[in-house]
C-alpha atoms as a PDB file:
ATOM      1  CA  UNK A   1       6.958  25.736   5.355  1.00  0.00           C
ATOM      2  CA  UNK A   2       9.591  23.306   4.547  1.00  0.00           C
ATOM      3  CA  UNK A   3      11.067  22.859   1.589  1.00  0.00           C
ATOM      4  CA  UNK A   4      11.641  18.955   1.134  1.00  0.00           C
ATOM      5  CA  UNK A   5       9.687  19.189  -2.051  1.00  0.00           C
ATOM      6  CA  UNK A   6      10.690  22.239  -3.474  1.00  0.00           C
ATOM      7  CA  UNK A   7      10.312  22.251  -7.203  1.00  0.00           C
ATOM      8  CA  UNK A   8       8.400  18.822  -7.545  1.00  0.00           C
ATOM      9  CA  UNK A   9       4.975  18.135  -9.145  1.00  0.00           C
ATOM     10  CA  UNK A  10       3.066  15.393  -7.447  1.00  0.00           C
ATOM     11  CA  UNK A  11      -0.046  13.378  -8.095  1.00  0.00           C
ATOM     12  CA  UNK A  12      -2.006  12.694  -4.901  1.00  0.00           C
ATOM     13  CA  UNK A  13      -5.304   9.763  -5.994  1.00  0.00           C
ATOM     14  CA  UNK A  14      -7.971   9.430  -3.235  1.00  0.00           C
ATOM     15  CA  UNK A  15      -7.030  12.815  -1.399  1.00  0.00           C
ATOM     16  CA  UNK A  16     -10.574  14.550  -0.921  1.00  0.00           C
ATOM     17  CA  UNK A  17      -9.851  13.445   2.600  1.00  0.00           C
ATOM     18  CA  UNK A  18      -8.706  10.879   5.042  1.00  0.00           C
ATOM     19  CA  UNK A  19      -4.567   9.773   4.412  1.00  0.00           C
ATOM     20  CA  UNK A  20      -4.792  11.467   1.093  1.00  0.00           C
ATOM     21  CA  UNK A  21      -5.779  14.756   1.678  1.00  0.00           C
ATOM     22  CA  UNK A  22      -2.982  14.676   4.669  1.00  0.00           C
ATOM     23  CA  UNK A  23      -0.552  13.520   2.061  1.00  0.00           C
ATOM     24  CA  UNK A  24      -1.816  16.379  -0.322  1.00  0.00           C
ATOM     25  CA  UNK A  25      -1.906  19.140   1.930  1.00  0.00           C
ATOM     26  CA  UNK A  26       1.631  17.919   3.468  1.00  0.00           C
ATOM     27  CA  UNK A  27       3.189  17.951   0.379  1.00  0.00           C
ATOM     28  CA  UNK A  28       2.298  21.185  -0.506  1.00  0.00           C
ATOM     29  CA  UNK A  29       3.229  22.643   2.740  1.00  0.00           C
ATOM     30  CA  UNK A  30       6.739  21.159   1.758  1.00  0.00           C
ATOM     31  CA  UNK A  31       7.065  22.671  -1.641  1.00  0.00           C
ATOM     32  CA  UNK A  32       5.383  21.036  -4.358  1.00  0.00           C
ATOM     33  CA  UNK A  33       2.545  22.075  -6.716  1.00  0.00           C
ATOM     34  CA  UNK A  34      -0.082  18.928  -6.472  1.00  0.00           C
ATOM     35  CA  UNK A  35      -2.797  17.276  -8.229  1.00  0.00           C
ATOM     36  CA  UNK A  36      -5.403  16.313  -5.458  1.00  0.00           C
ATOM     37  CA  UNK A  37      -7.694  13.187  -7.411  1.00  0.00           C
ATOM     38  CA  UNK A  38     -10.335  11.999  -5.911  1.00  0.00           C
ATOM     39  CA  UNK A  39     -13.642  10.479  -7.430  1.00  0.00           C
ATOM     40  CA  UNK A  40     -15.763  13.129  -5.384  1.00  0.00           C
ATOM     41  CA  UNK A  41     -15.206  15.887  -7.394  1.00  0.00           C
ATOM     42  CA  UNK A  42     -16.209  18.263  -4.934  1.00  0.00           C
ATOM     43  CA  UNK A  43     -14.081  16.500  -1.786  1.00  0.00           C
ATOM     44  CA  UNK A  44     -10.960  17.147  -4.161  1.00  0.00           C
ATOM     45  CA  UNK A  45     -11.645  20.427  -4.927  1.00  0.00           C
ATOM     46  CA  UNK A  46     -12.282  21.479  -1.252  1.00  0.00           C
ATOM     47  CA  UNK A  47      -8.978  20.471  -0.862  1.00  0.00           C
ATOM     48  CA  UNK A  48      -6.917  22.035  -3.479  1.00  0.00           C
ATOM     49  CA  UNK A  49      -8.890  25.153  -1.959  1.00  0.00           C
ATOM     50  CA  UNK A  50      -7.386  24.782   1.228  1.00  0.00           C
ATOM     51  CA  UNK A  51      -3.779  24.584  -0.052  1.00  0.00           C
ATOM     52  CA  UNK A  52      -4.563  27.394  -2.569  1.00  0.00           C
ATOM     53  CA  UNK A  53      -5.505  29.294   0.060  1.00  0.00           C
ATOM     54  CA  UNK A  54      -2.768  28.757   2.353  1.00  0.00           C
ATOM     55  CA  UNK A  55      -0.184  29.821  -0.414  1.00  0.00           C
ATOM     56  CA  UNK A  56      -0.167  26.609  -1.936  1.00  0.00           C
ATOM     57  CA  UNK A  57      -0.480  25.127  -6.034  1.00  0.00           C
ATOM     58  CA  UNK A  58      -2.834  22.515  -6.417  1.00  0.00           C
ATOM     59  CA  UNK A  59      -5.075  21.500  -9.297  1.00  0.00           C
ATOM     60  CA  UNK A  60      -8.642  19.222  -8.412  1.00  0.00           C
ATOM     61  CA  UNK A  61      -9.241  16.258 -10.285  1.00  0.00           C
ATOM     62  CA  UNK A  62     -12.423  14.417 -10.187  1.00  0.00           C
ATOM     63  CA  UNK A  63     -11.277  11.543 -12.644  1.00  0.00           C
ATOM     64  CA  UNK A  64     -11.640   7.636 -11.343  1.00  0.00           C
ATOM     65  CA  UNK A  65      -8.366   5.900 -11.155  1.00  0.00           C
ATOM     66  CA  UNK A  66     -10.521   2.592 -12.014  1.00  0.00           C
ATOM     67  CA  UNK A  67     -10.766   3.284 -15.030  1.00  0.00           C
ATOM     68  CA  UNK A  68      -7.634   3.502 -17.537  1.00  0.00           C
ATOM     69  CA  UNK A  69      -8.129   6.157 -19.526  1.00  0.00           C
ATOM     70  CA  UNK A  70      -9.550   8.820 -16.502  1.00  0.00           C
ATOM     71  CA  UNK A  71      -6.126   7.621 -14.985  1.00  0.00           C
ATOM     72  CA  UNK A  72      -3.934   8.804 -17.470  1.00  0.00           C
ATOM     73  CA  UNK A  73      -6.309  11.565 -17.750  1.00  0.00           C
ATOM     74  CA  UNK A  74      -4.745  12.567 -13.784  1.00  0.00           C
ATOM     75  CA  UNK A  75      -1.115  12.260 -14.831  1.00  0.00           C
ATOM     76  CA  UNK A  76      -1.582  14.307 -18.218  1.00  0.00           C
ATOM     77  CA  UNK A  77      -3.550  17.172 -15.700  1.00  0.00           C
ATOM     78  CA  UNK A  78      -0.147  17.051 -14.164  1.00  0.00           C
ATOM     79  CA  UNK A  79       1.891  18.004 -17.037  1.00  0.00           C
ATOM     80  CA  UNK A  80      -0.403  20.434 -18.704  1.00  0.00           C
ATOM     81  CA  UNK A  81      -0.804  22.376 -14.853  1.00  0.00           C
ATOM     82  CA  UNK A  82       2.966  21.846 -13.622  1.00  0.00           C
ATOM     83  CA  UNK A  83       5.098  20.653 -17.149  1.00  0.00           C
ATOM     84  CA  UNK A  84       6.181  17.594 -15.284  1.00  0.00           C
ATOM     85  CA  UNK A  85       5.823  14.545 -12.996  1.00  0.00           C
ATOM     86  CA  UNK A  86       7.849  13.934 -10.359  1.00  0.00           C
ATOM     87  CA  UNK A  87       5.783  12.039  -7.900  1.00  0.00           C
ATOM     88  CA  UNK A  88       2.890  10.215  -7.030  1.00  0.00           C
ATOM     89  CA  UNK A  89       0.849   8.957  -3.951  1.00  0.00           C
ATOM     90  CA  UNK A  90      -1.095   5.965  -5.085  1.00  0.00           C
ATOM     91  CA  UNK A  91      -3.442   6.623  -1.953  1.00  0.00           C
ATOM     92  CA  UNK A  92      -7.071   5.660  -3.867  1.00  0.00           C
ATOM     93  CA  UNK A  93      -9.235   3.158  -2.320  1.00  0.00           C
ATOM     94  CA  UNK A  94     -12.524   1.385  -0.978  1.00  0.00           C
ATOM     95  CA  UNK A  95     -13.066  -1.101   2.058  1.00  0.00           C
ATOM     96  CA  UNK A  96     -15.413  -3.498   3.311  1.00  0.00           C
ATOM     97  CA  UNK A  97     -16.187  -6.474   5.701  1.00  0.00           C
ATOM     98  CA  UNK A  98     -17.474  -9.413   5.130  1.00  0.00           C
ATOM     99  CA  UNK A  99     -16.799 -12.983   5.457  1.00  0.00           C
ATOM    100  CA  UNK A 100     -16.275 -14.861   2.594  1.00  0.00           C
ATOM    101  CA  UNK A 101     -18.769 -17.027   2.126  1.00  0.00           C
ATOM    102  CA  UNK A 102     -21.212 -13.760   2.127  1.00  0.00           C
ATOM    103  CA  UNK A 103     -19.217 -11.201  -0.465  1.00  0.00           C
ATOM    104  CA  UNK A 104     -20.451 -10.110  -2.522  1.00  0.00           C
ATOM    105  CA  UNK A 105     -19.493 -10.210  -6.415  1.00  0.00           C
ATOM    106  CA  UNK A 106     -19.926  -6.718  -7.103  1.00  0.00           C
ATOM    107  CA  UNK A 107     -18.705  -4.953  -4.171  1.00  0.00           C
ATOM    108  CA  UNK A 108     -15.602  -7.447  -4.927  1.00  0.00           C
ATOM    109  CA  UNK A 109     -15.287  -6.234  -8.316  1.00  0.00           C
ATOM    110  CA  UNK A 110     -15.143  -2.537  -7.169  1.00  0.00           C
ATOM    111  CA  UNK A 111     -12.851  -2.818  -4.588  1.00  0.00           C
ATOM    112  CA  UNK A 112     -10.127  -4.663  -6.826  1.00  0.00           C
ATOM    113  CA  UNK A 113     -10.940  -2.471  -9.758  1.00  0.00           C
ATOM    114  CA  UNK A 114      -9.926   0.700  -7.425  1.00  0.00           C
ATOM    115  CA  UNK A 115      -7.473  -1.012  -5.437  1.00  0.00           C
ATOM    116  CA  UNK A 116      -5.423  -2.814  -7.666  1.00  0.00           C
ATOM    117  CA  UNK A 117      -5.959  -1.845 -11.163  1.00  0.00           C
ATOM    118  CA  UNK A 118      -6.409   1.849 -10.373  1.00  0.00           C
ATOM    119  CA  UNK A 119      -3.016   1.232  -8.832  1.00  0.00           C
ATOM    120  CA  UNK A 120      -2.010   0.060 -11.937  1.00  0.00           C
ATOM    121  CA  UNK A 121      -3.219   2.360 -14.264  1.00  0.00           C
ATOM    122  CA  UNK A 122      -1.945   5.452 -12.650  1.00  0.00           C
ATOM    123  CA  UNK A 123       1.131   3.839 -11.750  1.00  0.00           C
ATOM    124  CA  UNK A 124       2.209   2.718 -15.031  1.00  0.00           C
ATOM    125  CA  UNK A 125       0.532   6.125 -17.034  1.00  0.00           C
ATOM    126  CA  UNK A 126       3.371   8.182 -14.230  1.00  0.00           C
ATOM    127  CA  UNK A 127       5.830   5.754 -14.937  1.00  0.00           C
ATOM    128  CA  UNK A 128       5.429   6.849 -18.733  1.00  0.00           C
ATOM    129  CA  UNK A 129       5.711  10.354 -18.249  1.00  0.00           C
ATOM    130  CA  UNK A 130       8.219   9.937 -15.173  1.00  0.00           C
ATOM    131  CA  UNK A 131      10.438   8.954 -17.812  1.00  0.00           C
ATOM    132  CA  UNK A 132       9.783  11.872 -20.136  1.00  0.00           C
ATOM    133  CA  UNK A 133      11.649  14.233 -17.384  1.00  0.00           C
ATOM    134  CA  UNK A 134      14.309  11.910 -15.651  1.00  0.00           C
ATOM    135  CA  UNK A 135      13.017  10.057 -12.796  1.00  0.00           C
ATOM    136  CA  UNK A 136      10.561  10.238  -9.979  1.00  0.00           C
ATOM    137  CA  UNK A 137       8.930   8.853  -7.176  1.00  0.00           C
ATOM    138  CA  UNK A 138       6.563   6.010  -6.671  1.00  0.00           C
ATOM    139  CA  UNK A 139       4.868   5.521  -3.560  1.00  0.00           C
ATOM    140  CA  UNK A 140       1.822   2.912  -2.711  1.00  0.00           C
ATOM    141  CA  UNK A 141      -0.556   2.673  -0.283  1.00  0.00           C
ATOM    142  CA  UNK A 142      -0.711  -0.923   0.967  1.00  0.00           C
ATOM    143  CA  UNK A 143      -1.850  -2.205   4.298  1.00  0.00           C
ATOM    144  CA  UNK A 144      -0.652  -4.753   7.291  1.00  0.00           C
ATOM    145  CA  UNK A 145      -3.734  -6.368   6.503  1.00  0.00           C
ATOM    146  CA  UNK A 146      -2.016  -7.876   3.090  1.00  0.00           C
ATOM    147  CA  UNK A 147      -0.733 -10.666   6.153  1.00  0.00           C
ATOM    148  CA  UNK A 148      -3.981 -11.671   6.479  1.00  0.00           C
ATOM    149  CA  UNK A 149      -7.363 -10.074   8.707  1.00  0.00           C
ATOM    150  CA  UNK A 150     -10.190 -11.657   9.677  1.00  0.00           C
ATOM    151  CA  UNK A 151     -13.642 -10.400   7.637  1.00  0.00           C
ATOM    152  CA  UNK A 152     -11.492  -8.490   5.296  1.00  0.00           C
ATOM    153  CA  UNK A 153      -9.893 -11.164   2.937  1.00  0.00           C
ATOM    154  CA  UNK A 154     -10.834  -9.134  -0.318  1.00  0.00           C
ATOM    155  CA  UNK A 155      -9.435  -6.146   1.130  1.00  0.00           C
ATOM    156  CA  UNK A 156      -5.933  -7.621   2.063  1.00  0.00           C
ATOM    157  CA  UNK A 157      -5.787  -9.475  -1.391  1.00  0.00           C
ATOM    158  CA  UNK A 158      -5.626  -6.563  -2.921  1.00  0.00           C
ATOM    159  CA  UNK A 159      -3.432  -4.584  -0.624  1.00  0.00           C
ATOM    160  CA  UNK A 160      -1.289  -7.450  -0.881  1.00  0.00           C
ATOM    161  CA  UNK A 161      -1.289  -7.041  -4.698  1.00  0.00           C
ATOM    162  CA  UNK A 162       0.106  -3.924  -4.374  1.00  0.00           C
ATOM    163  CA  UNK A 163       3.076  -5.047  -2.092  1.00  0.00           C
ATOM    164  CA  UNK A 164       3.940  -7.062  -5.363  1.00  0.00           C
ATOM    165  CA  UNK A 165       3.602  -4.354  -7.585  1.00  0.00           C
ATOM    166  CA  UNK A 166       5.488  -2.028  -5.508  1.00  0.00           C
ATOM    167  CA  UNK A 167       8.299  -5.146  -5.858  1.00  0.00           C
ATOM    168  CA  UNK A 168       7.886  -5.758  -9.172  1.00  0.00           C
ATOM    169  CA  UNK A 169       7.859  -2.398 -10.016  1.00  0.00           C
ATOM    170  CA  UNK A 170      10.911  -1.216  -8.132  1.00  0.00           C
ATOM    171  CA  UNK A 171      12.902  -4.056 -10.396  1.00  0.00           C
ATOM    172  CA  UNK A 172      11.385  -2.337 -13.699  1.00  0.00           C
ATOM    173  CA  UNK A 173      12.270   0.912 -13.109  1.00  0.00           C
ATOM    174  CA  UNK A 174      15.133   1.218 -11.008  1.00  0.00           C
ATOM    175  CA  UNK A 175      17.482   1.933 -14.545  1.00  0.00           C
ATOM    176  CA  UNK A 176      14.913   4.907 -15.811  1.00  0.00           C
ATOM    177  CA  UNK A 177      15.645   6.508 -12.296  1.00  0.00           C
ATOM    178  CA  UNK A 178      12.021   5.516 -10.766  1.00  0.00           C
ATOM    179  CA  UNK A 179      11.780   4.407  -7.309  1.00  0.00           C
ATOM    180  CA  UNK A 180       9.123   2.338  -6.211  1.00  0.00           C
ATOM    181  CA  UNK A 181       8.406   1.582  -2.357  1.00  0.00           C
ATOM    182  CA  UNK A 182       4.650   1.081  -0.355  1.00  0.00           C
ATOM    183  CA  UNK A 183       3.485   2.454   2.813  1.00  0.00           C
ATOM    184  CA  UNK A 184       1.299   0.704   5.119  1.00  0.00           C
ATOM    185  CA  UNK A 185      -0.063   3.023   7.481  1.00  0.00           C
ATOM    186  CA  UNK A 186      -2.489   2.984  10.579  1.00  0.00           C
ATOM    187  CA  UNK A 187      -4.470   6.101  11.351  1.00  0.00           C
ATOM    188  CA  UNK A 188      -7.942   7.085  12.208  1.00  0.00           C
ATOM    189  CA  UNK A 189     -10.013   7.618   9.276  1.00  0.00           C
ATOM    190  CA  UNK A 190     -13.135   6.667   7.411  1.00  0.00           C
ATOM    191  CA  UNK A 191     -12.322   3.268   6.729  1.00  0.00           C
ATOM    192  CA  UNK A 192     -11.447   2.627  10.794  1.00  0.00           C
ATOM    193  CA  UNK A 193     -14.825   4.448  11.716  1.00  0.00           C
ATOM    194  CA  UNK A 194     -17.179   1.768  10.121  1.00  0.00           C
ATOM    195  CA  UNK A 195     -14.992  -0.641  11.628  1.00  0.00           C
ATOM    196  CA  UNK A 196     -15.400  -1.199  15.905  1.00  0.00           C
ATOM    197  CA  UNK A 197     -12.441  -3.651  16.045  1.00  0.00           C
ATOM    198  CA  UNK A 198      -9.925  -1.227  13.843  1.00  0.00           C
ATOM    199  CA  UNK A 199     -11.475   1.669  16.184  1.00  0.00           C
ATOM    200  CA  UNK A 200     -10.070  -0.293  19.448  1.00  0.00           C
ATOM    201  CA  UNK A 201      -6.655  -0.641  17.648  1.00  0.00           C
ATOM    202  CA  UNK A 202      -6.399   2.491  15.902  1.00  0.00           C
ATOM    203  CA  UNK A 203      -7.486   5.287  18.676  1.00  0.00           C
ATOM    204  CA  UNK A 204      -8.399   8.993  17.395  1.00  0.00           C
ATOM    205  CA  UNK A 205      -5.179  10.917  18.107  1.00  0.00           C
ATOM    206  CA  UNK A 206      -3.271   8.416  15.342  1.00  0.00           C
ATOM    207  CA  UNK A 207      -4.375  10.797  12.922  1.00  0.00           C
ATOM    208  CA  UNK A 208      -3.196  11.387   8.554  1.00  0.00           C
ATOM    209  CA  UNK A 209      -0.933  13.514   9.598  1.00  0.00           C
ATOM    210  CA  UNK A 210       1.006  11.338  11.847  1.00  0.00           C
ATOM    211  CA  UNK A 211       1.926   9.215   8.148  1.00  0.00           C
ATOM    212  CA  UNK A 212       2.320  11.808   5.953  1.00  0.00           C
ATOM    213  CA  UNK A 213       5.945  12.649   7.032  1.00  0.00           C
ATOM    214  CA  UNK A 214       6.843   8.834   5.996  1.00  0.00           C
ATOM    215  CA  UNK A 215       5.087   9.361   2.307  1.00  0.00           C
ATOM    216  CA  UNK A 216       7.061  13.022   2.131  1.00  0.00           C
ATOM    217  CA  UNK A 217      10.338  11.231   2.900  1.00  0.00           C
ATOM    218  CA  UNK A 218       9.613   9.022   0.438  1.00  0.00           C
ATOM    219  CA  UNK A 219       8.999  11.533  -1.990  1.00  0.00           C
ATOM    220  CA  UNK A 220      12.065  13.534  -1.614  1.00  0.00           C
ATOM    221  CA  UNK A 221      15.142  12.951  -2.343  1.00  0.00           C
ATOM    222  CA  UNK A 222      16.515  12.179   1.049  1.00  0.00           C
ATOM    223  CA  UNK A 223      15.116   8.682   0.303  1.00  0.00           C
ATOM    224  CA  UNK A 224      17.658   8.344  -2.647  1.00  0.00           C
ATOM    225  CA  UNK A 225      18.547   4.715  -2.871  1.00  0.00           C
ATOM    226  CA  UNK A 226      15.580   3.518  -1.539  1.00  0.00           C
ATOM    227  CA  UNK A 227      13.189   1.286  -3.433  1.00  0.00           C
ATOM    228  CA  UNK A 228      11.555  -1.750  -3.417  1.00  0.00           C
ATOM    229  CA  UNK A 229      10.747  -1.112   0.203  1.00  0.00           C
ATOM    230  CA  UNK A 230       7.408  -1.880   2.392  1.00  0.00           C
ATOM    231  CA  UNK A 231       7.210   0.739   5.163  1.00  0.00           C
ATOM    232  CA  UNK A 232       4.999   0.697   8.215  1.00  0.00           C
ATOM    233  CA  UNK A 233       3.402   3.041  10.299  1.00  0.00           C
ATOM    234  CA  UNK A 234       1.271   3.012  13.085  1.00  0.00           C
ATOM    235  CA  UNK A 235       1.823   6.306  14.419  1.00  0.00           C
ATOM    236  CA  UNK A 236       4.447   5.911  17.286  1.00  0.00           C
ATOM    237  CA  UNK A 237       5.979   3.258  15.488  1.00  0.00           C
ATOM    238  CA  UNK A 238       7.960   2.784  12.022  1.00  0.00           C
ATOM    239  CA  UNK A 239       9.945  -0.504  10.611  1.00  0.00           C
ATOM    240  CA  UNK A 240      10.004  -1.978   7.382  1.00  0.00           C
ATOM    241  CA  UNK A 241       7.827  -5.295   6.422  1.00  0.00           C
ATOM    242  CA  UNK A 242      10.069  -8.507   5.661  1.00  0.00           C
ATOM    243  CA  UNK A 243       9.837  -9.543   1.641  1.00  0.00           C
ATOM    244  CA  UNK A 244       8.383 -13.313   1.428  1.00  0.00           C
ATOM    245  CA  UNK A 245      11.327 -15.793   1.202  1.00  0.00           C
ATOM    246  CA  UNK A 246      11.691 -19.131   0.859  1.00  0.00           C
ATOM    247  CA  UNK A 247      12.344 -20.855   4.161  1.00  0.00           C
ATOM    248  CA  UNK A 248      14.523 -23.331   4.898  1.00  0.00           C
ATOM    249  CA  UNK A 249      15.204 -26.066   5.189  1.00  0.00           C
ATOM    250  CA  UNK A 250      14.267 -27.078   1.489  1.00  0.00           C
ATOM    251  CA  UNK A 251      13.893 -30.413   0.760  1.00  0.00           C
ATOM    252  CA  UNK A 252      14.838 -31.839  -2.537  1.00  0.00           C
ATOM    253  CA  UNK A 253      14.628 -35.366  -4.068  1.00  0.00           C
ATOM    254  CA  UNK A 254      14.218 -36.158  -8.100  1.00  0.00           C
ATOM    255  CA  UNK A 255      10.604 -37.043  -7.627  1.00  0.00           C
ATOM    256  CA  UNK A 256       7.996 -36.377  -5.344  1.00  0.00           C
ATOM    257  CA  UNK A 257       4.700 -38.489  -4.754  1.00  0.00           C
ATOM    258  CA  UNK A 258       1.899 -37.978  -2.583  1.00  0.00           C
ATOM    259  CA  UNK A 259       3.324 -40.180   0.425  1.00  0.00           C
ATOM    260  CA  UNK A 260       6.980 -38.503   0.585  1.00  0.00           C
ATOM    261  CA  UNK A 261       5.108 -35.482   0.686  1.00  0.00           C
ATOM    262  CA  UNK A 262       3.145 -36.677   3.693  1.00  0.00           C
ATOM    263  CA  UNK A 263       6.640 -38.022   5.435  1.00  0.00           C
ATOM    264  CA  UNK A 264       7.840 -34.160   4.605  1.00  0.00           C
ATOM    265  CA  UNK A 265       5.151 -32.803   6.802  1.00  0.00           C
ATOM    266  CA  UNK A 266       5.071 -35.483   9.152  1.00  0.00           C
ATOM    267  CA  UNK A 267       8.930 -35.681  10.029  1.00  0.00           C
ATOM    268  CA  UNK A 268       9.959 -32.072   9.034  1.00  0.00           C
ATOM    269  CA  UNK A 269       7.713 -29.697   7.815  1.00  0.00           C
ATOM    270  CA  UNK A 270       5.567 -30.096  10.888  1.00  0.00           C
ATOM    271  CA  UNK A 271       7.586 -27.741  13.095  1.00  0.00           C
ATOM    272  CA  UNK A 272       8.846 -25.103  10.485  1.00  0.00           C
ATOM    273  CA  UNK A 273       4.739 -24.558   9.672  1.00  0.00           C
ATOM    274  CA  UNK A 274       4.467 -20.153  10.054  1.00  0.00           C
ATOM    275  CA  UNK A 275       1.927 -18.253  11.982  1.00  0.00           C
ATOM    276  CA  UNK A 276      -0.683 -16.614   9.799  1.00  0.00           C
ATOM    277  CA  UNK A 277      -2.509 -13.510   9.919  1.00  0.00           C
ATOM    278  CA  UNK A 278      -1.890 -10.304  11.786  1.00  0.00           C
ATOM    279  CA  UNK A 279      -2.611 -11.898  15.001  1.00  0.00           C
ATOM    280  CA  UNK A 280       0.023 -14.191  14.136  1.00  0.00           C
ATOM    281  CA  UNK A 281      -2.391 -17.436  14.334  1.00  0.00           C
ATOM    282  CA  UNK A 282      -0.560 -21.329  15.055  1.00  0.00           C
ATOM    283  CA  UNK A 283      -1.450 -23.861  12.572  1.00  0.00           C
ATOM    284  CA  UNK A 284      -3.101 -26.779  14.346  1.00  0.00           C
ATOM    285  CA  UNK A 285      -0.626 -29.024  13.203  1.00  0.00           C
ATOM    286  CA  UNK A 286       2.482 -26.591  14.499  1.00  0.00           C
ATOM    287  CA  UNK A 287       0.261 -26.918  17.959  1.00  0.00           C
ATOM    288  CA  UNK A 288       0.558 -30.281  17.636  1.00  0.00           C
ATOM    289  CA  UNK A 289       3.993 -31.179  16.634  1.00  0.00           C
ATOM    290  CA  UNK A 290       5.004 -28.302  19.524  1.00  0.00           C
ATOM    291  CA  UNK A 291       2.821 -29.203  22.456  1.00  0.00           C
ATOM    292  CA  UNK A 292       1.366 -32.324  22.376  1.00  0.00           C
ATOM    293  CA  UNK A 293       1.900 -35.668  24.475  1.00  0.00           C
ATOM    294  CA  UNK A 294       4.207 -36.968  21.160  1.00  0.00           C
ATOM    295  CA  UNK A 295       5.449 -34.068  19.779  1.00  0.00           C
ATOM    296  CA  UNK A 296       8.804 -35.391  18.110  1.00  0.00           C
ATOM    297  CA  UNK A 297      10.180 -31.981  19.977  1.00  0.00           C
ATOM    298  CA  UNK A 298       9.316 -33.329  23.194  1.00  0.00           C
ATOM    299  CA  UNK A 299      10.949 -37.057  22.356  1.00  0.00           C
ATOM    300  CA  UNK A 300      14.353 -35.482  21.592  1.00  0.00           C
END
């Protein structure tokens, strides 16, 4: 057993199994007592089991993050099992497919109810007591889908919600000693079993476990300094995710109208249009203006 968390209470949401109970059962192989949440009652107690029984401290917790006061509920199991709060794993979430024109309004309303605001009402109810006891650790789940996938728009709205939570957040709390950075991570779970295209990318030996190292780092105070961040992981491979930006070149006159906005795409914009989506798709118009018999690229 390492000891990277030695002395730290953390709060693991969704971790009955999949990426959370890795995260869970990693973190108390590396020191710290944890609260293992998840809204099957009996999946999170089979876990804190396991670590119990391998010499670890854990503490099930049934509660549903969607809701904001079963979330604070988690945190305040924390304090009362472990006196303090010194990390958590916002790991909680559902996932579907569908295109948009056939979601549906009430699988859409779970999903963001779990995904984002259970995201924010855990976050901000550890933030609270984070502050009680000097600090802590913040880490999100989010997902490379927040770029954009096909059939899972809903999804990667909310994951990308949480990559501007984890930014805003990381601004908030930096002076109260908080850090605040996001995972995305790629392993072989539930979620990638009901899906046959995230099965071919996502093949079975890129398992929880292969992550959880990234969220411990995180956790521990070798990632002092860090914050704000968006972290990737596929498995074999780990970089950080590029913050939106505005992209030059930027334009600028006193007024704009509907036809200099036109002569802005025409004569400029047209070749500074981005790829979109995971699979890094070319506008039409960026097609166009790059390969076609009058591309103004090909004229100069």
């Amino acid at each position: 057993m390492n000891e990277l968390l030695s002395g730290k209470s953390v709060v693991v949401t969704g971790a009955g199994r999949g990426l959370g109970e890795a995260f869970a059962v990693h973190a108390a192989q590396a020191g710290a007592a944890v609260v293992v949440n998840d809204v099957d009652a009996g999946l999170a107690e089979a876990t804190a089991a396991n670590i119990r029984a391998h010499g670890g401290r854990a503490v099930a917790s049934g509660h549903s993050v969607a809701d904001p006061e079963q979330a604070k509920a988690i945190v305040e199991l924390c304090e009362a099992e472990f006196g303090r709060v010194d990390g958590l794993v916002n790991n909680a979430g559902v996932n579907y497919e569908a295109l948009p024109w056939q979601d549906d309004p009430a699988q859409i309303r779970e999903l963001i109810e779990t995904n984002v605001l259970g995201v924010i009402y855990t976050g901000t109810a550890a933030a609270e007591a984070m502050m009680r006891h000097g600090g802590g650790s913040i880490v999100n789940i989010s997902s490379g889908a927040s770029l954009g996938q096909r059939k899972l728009s809903t999804y990667a709205a909310s994951k990308g919600a949480v990559a501007s939570l984890t930014y805003s957040w990381a601004l908030d709390m930096e002076d109260v000693g908080i850090r605040v950075n996001a995972v995305c991570p790629l392993a072989h779970t539930r979620m990638v079993w009901k899906s046959e295209r995230s099965l071919r990318n996502c093949p079975p030996d890129r398992t929880p476990a292969r992550i959880a190292p990234v969220v411990l780092f995180l956790l521990g105070d070798g990632s002092h300094g860090i914050t704000g961040q968006l972290i990737r992981c596929n498995g074999p491979q780990l970089h950080i995710v590029g913050q939106p930006y505005l992209k030059a070149p930027i334009l600028e006159r006193d007024v704009w109208d509907s036809d200099s906005v036109q002569r802005a795409f025409d004569e400029v914009f047209g070749a500074h249009l981005e790829p979109y989506g995971l699979e890094k798709r070319v506008p039409p118009r960026l097609r166009k203006w790059t390969e076609g018999p009058s591309s103004p690229l090909r004229s100069a």
